[in-house]
C-alpha atoms as a PDB file:
ATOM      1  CA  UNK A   1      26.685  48.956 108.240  1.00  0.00           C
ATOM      2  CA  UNK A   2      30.363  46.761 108.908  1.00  0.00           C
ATOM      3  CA  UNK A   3      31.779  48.178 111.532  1.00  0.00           C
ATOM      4  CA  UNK A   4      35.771  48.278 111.372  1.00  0.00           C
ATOM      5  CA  UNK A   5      37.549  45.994 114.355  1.00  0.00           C
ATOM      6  CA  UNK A   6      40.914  44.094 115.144  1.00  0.00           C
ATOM      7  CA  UNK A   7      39.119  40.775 114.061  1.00  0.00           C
ATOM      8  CA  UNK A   8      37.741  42.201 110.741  1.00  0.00           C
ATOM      9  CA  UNK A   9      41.246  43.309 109.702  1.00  0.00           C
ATOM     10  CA  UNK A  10      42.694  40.119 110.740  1.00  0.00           C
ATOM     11  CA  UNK A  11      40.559  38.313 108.420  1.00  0.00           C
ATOM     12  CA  UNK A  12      41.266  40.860 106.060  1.00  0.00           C
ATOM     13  CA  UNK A  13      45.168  40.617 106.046  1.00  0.00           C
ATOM     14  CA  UNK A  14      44.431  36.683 106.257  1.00  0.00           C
ATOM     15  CA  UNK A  15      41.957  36.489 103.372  1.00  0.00           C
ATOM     16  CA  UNK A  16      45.387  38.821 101.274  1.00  0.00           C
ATOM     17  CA  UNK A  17      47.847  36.448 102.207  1.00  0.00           C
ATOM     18  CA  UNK A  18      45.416  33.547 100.872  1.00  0.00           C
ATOM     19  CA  UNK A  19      44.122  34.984  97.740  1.00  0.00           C
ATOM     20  CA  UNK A  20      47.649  35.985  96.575  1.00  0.00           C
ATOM     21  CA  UNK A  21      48.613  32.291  97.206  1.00  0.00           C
ATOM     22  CA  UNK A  22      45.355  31.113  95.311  1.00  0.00           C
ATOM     23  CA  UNK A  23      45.714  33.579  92.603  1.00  0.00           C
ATOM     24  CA  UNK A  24      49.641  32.524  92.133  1.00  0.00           C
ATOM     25  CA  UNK A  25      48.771  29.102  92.172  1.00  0.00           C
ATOM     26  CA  UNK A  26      45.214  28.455  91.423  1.00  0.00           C
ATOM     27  CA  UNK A  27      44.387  26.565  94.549  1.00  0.00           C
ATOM     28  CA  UNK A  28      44.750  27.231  98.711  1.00  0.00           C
ATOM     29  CA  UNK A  29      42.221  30.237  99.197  1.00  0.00           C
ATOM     30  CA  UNK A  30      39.450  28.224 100.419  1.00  0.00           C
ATOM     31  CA  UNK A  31      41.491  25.596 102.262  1.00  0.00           C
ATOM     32  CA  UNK A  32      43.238  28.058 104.183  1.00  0.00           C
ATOM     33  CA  UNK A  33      40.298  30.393 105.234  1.00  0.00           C
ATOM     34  CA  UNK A  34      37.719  28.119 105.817  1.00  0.00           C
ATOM     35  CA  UNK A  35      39.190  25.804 108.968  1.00  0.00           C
ATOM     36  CA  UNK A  36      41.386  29.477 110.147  1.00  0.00           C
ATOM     37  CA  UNK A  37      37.851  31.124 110.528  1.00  0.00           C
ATOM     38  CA  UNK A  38      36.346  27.947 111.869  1.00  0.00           C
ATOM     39  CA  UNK A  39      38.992  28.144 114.436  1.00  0.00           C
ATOM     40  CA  UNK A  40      38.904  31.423 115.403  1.00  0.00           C
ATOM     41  CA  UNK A  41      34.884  30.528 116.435  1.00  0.00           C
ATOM     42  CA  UNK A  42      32.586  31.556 113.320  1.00  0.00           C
ATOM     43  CA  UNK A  43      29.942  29.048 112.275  1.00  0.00           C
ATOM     44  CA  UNK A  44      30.410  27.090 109.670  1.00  0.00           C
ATOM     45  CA  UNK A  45      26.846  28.951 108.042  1.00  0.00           C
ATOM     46  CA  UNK A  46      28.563  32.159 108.822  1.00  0.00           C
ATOM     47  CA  UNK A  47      32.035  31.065 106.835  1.00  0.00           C
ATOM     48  CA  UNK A  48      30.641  29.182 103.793  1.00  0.00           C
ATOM     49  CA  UNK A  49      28.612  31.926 102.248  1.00  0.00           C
ATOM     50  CA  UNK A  50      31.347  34.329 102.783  1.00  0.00           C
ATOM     51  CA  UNK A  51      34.109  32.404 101.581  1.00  0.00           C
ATOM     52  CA  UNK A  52      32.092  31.611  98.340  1.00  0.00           C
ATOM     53  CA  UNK A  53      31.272  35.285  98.013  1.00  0.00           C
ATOM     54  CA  UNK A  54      34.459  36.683  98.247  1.00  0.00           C
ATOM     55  CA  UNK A  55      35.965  33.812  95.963  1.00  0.00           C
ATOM     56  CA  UNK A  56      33.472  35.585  93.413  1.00  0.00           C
ATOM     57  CA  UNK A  57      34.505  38.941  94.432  1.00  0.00           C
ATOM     58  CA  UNK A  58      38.227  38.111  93.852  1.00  0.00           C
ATOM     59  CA  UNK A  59      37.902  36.167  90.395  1.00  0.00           C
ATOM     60  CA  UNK A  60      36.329  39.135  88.469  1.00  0.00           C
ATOM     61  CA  UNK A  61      39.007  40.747  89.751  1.00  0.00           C
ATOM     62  CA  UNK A  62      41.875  38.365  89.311  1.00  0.00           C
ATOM     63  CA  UNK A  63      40.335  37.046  85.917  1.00  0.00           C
ATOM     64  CA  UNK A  64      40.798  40.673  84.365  1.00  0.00           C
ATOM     65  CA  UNK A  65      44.181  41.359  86.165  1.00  0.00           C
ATOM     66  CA  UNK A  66      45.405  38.104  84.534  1.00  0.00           C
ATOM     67  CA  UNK A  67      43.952  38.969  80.905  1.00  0.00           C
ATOM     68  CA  UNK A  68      45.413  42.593  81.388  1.00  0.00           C
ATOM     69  CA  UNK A  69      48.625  41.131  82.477  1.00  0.00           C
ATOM     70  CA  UNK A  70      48.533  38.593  79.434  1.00  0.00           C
ATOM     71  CA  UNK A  71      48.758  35.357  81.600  1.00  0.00           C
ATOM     72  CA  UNK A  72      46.052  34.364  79.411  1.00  0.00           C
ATOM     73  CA  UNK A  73      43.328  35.583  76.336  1.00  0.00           C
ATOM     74  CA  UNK A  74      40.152  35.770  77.952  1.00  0.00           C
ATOM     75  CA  UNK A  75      38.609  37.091  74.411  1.00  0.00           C
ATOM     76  CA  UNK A  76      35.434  35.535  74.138  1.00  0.00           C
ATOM     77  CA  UNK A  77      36.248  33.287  70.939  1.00  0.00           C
ATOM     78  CA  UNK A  78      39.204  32.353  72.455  1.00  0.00           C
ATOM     79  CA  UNK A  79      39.885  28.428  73.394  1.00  0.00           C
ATOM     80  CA  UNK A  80      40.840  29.846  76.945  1.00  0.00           C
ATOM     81  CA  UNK A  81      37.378  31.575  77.658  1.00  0.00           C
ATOM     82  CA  UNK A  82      35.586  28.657  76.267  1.00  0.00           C
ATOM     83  CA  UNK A  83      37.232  26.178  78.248  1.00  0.00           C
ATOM     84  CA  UNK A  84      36.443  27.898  81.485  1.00  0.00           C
ATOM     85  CA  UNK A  85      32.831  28.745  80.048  1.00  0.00           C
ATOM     86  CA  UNK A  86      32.785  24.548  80.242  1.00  0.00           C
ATOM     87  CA  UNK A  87      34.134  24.232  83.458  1.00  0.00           C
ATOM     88  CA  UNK A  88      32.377  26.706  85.059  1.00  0.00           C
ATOM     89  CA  UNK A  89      28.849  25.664  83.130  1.00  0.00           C
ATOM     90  CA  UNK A  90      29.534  21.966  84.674  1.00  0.00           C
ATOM     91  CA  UNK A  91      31.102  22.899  87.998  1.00  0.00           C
ATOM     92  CA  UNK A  92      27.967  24.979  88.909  1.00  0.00           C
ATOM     93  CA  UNK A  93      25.738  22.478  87.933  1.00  0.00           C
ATOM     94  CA  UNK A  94      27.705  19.796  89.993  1.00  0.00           C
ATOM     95  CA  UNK A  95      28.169  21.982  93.080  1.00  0.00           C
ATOM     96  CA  UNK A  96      24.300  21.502  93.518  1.00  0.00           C
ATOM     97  CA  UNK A  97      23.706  17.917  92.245  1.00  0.00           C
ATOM     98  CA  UNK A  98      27.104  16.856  94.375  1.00  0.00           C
ATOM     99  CA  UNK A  99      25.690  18.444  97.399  1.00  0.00           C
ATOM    100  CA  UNK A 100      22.625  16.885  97.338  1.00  0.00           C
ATOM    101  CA  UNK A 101      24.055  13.495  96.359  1.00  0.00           C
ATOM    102  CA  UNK A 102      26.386  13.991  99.460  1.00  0.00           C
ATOM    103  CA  UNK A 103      23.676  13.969 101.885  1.00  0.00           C
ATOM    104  CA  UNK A 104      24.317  10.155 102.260  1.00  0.00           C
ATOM    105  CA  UNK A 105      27.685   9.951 101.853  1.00  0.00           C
ATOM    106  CA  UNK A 106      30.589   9.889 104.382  1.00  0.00           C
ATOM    107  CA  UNK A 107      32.148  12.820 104.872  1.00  0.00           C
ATOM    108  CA  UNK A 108      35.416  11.293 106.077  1.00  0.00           C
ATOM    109  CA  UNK A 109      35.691   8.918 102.774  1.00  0.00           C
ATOM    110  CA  UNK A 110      35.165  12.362 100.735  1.00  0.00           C
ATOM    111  CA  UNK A 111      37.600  14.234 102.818  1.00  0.00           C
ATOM    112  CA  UNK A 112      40.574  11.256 102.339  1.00  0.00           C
ATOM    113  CA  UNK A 113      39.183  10.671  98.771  1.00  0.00           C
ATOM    114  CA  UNK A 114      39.972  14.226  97.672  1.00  0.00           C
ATOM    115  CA  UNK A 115      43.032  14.679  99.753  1.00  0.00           C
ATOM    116  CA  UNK A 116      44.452  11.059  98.013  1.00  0.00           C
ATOM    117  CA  UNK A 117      43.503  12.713  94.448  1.00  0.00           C
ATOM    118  CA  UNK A 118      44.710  16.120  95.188  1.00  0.00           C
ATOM    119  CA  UNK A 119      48.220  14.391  96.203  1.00  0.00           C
ATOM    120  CA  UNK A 120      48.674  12.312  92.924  1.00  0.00           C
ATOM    121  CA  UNK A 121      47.521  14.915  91.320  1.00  0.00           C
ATOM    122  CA  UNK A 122      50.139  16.995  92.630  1.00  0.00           C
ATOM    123  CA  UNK A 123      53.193  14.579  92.200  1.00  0.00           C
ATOM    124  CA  UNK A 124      52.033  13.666  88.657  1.00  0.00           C
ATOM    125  CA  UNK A 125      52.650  17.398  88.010  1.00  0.00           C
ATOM    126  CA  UNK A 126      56.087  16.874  89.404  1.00  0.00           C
ATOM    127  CA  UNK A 127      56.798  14.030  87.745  1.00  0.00           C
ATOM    128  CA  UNK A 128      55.984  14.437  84.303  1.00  0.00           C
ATOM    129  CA  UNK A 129      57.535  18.111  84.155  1.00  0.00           C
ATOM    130  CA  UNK A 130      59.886  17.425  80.960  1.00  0.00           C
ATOM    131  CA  UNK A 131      56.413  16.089  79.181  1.00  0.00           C
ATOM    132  CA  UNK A 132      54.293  17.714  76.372  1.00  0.00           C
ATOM    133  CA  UNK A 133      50.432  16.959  76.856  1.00  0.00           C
ATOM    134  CA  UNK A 134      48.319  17.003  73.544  1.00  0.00           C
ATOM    135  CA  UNK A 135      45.424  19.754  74.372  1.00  0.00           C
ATOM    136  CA  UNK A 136      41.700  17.863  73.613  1.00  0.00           C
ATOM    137  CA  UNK A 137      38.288  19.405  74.841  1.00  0.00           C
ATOM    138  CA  UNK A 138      37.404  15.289  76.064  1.00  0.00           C
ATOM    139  CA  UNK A 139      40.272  16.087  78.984  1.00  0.00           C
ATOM    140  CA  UNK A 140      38.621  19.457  79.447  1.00  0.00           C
ATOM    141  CA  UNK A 141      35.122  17.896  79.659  1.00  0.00           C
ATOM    142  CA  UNK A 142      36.451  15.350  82.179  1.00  0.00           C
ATOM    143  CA  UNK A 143      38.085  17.526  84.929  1.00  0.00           C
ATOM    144  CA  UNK A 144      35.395  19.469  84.583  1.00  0.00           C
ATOM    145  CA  UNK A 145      33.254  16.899  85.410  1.00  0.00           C
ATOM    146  CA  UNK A 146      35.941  15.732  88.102  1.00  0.00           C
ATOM    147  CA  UNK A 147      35.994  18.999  89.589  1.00  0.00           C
ATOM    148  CA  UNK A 148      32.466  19.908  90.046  1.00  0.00           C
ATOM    149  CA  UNK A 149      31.820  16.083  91.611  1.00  0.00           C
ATOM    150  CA  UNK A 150      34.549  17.519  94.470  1.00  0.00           C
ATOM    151  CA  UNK A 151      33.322  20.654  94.772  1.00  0.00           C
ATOM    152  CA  UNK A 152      29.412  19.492  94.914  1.00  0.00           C
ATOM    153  CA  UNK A 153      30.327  16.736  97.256  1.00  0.00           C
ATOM    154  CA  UNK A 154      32.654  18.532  99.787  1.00  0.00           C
ATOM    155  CA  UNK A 155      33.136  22.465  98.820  1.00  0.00           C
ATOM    156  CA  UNK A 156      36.577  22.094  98.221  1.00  0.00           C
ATOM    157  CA  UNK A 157      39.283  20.144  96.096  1.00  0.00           C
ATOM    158  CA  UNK A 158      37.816  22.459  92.751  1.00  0.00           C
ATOM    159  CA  UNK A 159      40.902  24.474  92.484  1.00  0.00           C
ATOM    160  CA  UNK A 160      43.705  22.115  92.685  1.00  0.00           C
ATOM    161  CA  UNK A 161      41.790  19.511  90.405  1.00  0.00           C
ATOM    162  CA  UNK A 162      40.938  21.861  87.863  1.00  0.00           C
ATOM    163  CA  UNK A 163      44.633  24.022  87.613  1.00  0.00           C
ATOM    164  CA  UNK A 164      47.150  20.421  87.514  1.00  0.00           C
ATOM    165  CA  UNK A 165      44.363  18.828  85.477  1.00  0.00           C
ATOM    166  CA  UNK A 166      44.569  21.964  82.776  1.00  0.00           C
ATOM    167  CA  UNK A 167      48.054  21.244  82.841  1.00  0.00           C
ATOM    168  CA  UNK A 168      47.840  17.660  82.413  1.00  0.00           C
ATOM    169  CA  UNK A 169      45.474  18.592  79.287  1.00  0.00           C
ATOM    170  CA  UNK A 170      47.862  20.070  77.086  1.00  0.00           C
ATOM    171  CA  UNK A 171      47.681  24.102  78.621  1.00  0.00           C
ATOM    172  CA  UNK A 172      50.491  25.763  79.977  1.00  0.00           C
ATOM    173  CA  UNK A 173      50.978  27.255  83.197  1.00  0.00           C
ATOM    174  CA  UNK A 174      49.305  30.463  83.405  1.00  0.00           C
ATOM    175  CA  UNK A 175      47.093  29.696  81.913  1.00  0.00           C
ATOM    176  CA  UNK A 176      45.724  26.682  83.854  1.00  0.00           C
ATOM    177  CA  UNK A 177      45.911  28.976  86.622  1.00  0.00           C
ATOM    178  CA  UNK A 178      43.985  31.995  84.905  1.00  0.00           C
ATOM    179  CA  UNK A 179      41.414  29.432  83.442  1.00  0.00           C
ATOM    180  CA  UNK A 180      40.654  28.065  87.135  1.00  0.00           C
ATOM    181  CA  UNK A 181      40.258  31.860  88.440  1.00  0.00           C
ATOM    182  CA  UNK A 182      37.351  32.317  85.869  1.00  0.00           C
ATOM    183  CA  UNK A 183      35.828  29.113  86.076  1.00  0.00           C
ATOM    184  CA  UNK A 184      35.104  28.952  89.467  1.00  0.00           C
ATOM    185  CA  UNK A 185      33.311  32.523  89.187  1.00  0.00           C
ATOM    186  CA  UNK A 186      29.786  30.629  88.112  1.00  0.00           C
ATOM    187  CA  UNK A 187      30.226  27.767  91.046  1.00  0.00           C
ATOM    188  CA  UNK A 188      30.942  30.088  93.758  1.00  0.00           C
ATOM    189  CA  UNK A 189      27.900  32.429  92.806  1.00  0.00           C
ATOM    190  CA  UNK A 190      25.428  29.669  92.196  1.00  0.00           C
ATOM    191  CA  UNK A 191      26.968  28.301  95.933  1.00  0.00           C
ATOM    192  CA  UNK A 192      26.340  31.624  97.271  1.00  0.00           C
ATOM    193  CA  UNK A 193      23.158  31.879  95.763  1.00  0.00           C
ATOM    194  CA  UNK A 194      21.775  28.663  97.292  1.00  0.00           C
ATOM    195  CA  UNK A 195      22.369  29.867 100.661  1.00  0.00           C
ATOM    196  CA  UNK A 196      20.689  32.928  99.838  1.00  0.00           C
ATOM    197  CA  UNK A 197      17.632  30.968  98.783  1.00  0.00           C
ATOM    198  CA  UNK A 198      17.639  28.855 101.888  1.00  0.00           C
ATOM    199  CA  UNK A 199      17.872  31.352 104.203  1.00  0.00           C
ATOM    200  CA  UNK A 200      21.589  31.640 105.941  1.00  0.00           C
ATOM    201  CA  UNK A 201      22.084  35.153 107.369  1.00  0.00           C
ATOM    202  CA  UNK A 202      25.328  36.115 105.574  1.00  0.00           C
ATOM    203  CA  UNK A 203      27.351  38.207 108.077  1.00  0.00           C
ATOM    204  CA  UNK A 204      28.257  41.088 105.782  1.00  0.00           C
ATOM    205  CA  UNK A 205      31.395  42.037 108.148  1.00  0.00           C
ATOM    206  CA  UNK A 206      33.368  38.452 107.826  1.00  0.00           C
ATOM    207  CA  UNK A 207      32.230  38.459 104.181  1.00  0.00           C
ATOM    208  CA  UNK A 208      33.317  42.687 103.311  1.00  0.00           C
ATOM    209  CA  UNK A 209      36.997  41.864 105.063  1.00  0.00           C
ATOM    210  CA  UNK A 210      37.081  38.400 102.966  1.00  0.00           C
ATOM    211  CA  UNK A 211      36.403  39.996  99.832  1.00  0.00           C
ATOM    212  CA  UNK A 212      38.632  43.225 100.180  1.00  0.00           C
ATOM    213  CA  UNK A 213      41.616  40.870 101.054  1.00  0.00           C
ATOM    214  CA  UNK A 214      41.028  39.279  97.807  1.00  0.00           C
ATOM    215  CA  UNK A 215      40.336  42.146  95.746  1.00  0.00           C
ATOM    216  CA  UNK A 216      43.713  43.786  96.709  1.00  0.00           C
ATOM    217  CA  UNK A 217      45.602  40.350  96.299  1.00  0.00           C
ATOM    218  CA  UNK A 218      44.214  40.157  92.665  1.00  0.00           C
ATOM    219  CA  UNK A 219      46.360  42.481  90.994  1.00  0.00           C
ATOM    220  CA  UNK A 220      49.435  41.369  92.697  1.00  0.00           C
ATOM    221  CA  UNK A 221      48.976  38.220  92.394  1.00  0.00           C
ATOM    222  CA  UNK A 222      48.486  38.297  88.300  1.00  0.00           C
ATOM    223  CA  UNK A 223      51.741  40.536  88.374  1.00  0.00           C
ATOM    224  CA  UNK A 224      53.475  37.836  89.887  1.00  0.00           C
ATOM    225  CA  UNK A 225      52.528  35.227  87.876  1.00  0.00           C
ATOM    226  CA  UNK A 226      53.282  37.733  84.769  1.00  0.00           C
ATOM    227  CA  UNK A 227      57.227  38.048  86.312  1.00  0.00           C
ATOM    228  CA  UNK A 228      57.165  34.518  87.133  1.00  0.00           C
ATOM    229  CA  UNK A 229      59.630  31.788  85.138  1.00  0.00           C
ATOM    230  CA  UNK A 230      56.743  29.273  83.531  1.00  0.00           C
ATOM    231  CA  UNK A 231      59.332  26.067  84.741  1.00  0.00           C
ATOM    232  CA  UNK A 232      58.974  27.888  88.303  1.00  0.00           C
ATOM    233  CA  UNK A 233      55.060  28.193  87.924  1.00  0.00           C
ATOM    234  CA  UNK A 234      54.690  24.110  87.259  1.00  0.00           C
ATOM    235  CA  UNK A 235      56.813  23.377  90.244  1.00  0.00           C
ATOM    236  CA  UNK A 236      55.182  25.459  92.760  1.00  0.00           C
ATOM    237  CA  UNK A 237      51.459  24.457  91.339  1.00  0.00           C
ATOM    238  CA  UNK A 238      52.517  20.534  92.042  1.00  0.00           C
ATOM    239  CA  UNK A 239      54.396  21.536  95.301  1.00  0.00           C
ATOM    240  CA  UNK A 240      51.289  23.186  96.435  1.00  0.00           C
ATOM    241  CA  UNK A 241      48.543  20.259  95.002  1.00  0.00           C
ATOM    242  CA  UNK A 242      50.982  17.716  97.406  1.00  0.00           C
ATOM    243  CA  UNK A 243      51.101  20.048 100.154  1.00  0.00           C
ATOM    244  CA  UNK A 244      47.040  20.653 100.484  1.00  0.00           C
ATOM    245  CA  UNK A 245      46.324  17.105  99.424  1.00  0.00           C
ATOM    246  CA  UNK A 246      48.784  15.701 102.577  1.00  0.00           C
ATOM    247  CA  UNK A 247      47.312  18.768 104.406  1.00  0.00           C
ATOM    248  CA  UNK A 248      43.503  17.213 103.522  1.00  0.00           C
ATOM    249  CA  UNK A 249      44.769  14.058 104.539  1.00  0.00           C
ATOM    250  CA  UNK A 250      46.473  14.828 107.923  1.00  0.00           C
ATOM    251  CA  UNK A 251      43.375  16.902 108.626  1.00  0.00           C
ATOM    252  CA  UNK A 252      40.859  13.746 107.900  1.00  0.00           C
ATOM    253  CA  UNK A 253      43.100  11.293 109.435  1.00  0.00           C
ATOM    254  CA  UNK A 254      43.731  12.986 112.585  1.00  0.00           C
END
């Protein structure tokens, strides 16, 4: 049984802000939770397994919300489904080879590795605004493949690479940020999963408040991406890749 207290709601109101930001944007949940709980004393077992749970809990939700909304067409024959079927098939399956290929890797050459891509990422976004990318499933099999390395290797840098890369591949706005929503349902289960099967005592009260947060931000946050100028959308999605990719950097660095 979770019992209600003033730390569980902070989470709670802290996991909302978050998701609505990740939802909007397709990147930041993760980033922002993680190091805030870290900070505020949980264990790093305690905050990994509930931030991939409730980054489940909130894409069902936020994946629908943006399909009901019409951000995107989630039918199952549709290109959009299919390229996050891909995404999400090779991001799982990376999230466990990457994290046991990262066993012997330094984890401050990852860190400023991701936080240099995330950046250029970000301010190619920027930069090539007033340019029309040619959609081809090769691009979509490559940040796919890009993606799931990050997310194996480090547990983060899947959202930012995945949304400006969908851009960069020919998609539009919301949709990039819909397809990275359902896409990283399959990685954050199978992440989940695997610290089931090792053995890490989830604490059910960090991981209920995480995953409320996000289920309430869902809906919002596909309403506001409905209301929201597409021009606007790009900008903020390559403000935000250059803000968390300096923010990965500063964070490595110092």
């Amino acid at each position: 049984m979770v019992v209600l207290t003033t730390t569980l709601i902070l989470i709670t109101c802290l996991s909302f802000v978050s998701g609505v930001v990740d939802m909007c944007l397709g990147m930041g949940y993760g980033f922002t939770v993680t190091p805030v709980l870290l900070l505020m004393g949980y264990d790093p077992v305690q905050v990994v397994p509930s931030v991939l749970f409730s980054s489940f809990a909130g894409g069902i939700l936020s994946s629908t919300f943006h399909h009901l909304f019409k951000n995107v067409d989630f039918r199952f024959d549709g290109q959009a489904f299919k390229t996050s079927a891909i995404i999400g098939g090779v991001g799982a399956v990376g999230a466990v080879v990457g994290a046991l290929i990262s066993l012997g890797i330094s984890k401050f050459l990852l860190s400023l590795y991701i936080g240099l891509l995330v950046t250029a990422s970000g301010v190619f976004v920027l930069k090539s605004r007033s340019i029309s990318f040619t959609f081809s499933w090769s691009k979509i099999v490559a940040i796919s493949i890009l993606g799931a390395f990050n997310k194996g290797l480090s547990g983060s840098g899947f959202g930012p690479i995945v949304t400006t890369g969908s851009l960069l591949s020919g998609l539009d706005e919301k949709t990039s940020v819909s397809i990275q929503a359902l896409s990283e349902l399959p990685v954050s289960l199978v992440g989940f999963l695997t610290f089931i099967y090792v053995g890490a005592q989830v604490d059910w009260g960090v991981t209920t408040a995480l995953s409320a947060g996000v289920c309430v931000a869902a809906p919002i946050a596909a309403w506001l991406v409905h209301r929201i100028d597409v021009e606007r959308l790009r900008l903020l999605i390559g403000v935000a890749a250059v803000v968390v990719g300096l923010a990965t950097l500063l964070k490595t660095l110092l």
